[in-house]
C-alpha atoms as a PDB file:
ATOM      1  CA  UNK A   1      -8.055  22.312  -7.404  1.00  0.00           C
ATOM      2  CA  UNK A   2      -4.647  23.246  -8.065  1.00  0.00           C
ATOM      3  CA  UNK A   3      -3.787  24.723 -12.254  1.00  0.00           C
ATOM      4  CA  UNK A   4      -1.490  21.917 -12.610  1.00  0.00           C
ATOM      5  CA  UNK A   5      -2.440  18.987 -10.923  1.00  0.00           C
ATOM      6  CA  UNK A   6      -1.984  15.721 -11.691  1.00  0.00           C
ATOM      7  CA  UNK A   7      -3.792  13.819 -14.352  1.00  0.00           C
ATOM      8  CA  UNK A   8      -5.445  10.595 -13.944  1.00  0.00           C
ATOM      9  CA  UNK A   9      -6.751   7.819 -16.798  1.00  0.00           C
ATOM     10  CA  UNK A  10      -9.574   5.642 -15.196  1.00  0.00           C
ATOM     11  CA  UNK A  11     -10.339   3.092 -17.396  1.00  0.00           C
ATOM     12  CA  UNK A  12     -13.369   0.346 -16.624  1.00  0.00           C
ATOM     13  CA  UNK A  13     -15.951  -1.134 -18.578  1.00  0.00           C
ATOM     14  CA  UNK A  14     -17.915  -0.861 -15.221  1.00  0.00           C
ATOM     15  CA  UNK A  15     -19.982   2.589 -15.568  1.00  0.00           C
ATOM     16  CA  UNK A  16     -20.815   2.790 -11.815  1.00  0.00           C
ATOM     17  CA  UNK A  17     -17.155   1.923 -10.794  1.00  0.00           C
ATOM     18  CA  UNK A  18     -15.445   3.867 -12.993  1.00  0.00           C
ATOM     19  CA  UNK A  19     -17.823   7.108 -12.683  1.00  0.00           C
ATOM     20  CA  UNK A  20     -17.390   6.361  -8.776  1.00  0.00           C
ATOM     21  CA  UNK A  21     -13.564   6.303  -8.754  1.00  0.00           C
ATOM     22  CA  UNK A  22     -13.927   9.339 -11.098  1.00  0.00           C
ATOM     23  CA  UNK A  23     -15.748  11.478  -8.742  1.00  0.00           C
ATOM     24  CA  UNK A  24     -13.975  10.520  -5.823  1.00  0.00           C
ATOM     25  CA  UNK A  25     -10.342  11.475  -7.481  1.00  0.00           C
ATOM     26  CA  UNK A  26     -12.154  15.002  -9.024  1.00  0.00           C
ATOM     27  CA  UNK A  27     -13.662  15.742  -5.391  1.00  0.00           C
ATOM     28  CA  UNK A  28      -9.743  15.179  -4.170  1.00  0.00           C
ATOM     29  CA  UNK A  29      -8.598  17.733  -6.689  1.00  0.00           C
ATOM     30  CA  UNK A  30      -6.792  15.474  -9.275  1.00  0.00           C
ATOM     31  CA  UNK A  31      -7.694  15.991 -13.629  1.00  0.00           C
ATOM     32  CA  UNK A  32     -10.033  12.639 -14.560  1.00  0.00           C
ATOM     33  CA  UNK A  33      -9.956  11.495 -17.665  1.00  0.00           C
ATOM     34  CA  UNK A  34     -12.197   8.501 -18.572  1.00  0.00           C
ATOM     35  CA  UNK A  35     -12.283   5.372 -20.843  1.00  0.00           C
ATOM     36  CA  UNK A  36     -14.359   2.567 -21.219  1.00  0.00           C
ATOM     37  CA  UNK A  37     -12.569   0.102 -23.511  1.00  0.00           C
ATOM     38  CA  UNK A  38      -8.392  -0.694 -24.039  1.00  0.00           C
ATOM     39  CA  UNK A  39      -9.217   1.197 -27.580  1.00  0.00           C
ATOM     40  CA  UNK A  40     -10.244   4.660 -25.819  1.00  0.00           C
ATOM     41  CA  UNK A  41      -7.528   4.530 -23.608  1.00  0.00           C
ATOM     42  CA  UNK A  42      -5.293   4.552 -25.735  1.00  0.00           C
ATOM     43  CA  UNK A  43      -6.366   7.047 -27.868  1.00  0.00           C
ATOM     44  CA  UNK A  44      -6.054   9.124 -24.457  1.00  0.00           C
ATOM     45  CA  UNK A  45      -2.705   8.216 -23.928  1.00  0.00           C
ATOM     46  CA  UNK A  46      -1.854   9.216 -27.479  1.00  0.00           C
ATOM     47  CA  UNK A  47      -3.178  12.470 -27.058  1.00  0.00           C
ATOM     48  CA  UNK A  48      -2.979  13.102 -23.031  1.00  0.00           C
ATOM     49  CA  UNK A  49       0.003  13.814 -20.720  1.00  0.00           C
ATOM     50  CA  UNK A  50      -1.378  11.191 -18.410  1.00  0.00           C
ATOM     51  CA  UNK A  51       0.450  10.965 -14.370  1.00  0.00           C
ATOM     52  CA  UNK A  52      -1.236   7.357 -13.561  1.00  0.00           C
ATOM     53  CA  UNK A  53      -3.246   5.018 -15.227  1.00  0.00           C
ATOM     54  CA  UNK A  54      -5.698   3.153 -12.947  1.00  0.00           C
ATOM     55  CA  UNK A  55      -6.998   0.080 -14.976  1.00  0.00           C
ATOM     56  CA  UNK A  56      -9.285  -2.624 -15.102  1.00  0.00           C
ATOM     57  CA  UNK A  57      -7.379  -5.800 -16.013  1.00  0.00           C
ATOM     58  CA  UNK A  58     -10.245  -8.007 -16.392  1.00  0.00           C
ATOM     59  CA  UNK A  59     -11.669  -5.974 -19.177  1.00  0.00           C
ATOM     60  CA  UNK A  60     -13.876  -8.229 -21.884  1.00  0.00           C
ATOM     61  CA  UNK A  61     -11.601  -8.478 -25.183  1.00  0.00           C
ATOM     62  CA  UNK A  62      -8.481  -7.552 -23.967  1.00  0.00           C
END
């Protein structure tokens, strides 16, 4: 995996989906970060320098 690769914000309330998309982008050499509510994410993005945000739109509450 390369030093600065690009970093990634998965976001699903799905645990097997979003740990599955997780591993698959980690195996492929991209930084994961993970969130399973709108809330988390965004405390992510606060914090983060985040490349793409792959989200689940149909999230409960949101």
């Amino acid at each position: 995996m390369m030093a600065d690769s690009e970093h990634i914000l998965v976001v699903d309330d799905h645990p097997d989906i979003r740990d599955a998309l997780a591993r698959y982008l980690k195996e492929h050499g991209y930084r994961v970060t993970t969130a399973d509510r709108a809330q988390s994410a965004r405390q992510v993005l606060d914090t983060s320098a985040i490349d793409l945000v792959v989200l689940d739109i149909m999230m409960p509450g949101e």
